[in-house]
C-alpha atoms as a PDB file:
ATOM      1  CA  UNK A   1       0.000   0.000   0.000  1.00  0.00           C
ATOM      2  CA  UNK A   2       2.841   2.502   1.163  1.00  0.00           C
ATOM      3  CA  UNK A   3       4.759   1.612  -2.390  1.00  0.00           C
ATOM      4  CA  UNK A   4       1.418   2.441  -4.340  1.00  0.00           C
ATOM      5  CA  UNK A   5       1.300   5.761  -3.205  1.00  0.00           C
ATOM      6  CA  UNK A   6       4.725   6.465  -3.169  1.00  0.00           C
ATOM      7  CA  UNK A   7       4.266   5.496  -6.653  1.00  0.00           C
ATOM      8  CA  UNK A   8       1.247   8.076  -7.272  1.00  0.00           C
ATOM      9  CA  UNK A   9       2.540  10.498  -5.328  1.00  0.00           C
ATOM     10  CA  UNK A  10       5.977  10.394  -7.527  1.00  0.00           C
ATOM     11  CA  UNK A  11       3.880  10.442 -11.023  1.00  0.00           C
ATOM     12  CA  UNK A  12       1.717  13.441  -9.399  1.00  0.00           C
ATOM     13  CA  UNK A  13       5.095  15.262  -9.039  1.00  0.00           C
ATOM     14  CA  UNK A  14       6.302  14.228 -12.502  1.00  0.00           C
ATOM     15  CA  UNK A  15       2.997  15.227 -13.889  1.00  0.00           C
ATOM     16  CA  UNK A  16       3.366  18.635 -12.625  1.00  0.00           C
ATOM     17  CA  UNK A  17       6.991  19.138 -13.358  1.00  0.00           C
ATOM     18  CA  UNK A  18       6.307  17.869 -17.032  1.00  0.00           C
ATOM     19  CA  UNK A  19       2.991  20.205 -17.448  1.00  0.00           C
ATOM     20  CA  UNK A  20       4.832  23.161 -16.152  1.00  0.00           C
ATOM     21  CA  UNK A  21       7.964  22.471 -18.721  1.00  0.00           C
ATOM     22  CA  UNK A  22       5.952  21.880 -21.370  1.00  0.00           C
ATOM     23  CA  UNK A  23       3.596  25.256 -20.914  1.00  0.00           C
ATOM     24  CA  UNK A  24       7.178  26.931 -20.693  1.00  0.00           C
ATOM     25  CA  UNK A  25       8.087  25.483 -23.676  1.00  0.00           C
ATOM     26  CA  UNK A  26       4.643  25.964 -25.195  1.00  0.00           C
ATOM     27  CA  UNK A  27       5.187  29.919 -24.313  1.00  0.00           C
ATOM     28  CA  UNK A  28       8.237  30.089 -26.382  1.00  0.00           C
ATOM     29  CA  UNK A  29       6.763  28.871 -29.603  1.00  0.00           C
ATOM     30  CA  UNK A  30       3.830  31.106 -28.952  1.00  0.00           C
ATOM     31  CA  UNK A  31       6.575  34.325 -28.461  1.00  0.00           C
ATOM     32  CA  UNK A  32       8.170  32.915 -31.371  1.00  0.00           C
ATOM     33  CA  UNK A  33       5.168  32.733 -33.725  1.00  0.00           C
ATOM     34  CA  UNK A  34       3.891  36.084 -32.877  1.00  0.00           C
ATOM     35  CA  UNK A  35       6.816  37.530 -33.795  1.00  0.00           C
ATOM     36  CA  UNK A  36       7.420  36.337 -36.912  1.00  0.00           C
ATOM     37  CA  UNK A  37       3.437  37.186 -37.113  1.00  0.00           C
ATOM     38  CA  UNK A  38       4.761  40.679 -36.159  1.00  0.00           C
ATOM     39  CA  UNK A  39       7.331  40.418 -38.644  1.00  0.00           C
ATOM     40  CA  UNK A  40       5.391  39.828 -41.825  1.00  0.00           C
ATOM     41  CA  UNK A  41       2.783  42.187 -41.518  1.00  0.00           C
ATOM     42  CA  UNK A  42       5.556  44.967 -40.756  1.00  0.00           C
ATOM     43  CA  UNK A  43       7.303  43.239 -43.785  1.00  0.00           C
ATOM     44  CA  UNK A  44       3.888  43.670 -45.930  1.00  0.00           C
ATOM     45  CA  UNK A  45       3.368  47.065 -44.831  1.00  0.00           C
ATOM     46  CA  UNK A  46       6.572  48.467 -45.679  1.00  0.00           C
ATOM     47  CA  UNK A  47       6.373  46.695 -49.178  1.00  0.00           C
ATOM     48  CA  UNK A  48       3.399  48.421 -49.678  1.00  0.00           C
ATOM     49  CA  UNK A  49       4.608  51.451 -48.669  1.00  0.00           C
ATOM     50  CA  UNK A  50       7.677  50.989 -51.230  1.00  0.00           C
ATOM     51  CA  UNK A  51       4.969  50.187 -53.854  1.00  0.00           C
ATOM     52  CA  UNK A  52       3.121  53.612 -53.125  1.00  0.00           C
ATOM     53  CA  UNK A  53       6.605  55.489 -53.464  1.00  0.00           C
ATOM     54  CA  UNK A  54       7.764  54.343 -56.349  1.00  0.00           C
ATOM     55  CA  UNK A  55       4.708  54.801 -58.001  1.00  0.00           C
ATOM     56  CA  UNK A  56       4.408  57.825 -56.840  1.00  0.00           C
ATOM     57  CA  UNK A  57       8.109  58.717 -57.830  1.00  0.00           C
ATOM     58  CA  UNK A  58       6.888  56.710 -61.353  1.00  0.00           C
ATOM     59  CA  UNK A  59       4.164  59.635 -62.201  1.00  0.00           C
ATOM     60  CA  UNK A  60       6.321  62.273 -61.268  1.00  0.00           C
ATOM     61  CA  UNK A  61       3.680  64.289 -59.341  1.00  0.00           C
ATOM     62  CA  UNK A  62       1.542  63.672 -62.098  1.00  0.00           C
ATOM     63  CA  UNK A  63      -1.302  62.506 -59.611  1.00  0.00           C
ATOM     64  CA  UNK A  64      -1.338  65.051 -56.108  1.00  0.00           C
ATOM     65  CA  UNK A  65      -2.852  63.224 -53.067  1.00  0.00           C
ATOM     66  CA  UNK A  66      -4.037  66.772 -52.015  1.00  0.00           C
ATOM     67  CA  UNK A  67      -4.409  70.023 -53.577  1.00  0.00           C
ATOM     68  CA  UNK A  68      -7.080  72.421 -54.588  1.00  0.00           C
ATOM     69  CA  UNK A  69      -8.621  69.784 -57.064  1.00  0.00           C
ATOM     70  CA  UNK A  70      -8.601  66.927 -54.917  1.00  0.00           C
ATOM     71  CA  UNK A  71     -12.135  65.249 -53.636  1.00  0.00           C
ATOM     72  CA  UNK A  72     -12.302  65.158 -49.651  1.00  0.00           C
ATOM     73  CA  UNK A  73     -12.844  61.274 -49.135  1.00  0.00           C
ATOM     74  CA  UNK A  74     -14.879  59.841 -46.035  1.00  0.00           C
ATOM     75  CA  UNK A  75     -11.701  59.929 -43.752  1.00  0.00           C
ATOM     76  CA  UNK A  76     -11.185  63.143 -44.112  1.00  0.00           C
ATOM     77  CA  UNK A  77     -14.126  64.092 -43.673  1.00  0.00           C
ATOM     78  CA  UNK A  78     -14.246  62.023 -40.686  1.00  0.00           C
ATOM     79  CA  UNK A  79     -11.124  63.900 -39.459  1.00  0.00           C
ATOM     80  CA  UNK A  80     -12.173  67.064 -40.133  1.00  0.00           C
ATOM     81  CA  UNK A  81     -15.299  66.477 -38.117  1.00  0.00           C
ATOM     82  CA  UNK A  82     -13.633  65.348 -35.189  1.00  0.00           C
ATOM     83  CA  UNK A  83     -11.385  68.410 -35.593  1.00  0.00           C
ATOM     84  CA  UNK A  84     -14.486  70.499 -35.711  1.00  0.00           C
ATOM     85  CA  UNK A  85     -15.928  68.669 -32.539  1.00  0.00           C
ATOM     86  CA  UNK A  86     -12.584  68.988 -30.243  1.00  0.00           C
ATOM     87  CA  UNK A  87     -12.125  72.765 -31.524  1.00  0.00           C
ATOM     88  CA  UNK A  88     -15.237  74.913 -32.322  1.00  0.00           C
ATOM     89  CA  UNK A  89     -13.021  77.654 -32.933  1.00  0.00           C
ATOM     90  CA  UNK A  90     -11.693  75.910 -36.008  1.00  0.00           C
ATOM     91  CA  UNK A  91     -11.802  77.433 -39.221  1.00  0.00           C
ATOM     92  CA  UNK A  92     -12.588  75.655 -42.467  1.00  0.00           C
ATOM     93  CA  UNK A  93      -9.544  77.431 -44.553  1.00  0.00           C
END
């Protein structure tokens, strides 16, 4: 009887030990993964910001993202009501 639970006793301990090296372990290729996670979309988002450049560079100021010409889109207008909320006082020059 004493052997038996020495016997549980020692694979409760080991079952522990185990679990808490294996969550350890299963923290690292968590960390791991969302960094490389981390690193791709940084990785896509500075392609695409590369893209925009050179295509920008590519039309030679051809095409002006603002100016007197340009078309307010919904997040600007979305900014510029916010702007309007936070400051009364500010002008629409």
């Amino acid at each position: 009887m004493l052997t038996r639970m020495a016997f549980v006793a020692g694979a409760g301990i080991g079952y522990i030990l185990g679990a808490r090296a294996g969550r350890e372990q299963y923290e690292k290729i968590m960390n791991a993964a969302a960094m490389q996670k981390a690193r791709e979309v940084a990785t896509a988002r500075g392609n695409e910001f590369m893209d925009t450049a050179k295509h920008a560079l590519h039309m030679g100021g051809e095409e002006k993202a603002s100016g007197p010409g340009r078309q307010p889109t919904a997040p600007d207008r979305e900014v510029h009501n916010a702007q309007q909320a936070a400051n009364p006082t500010w002008s629409n020059t």
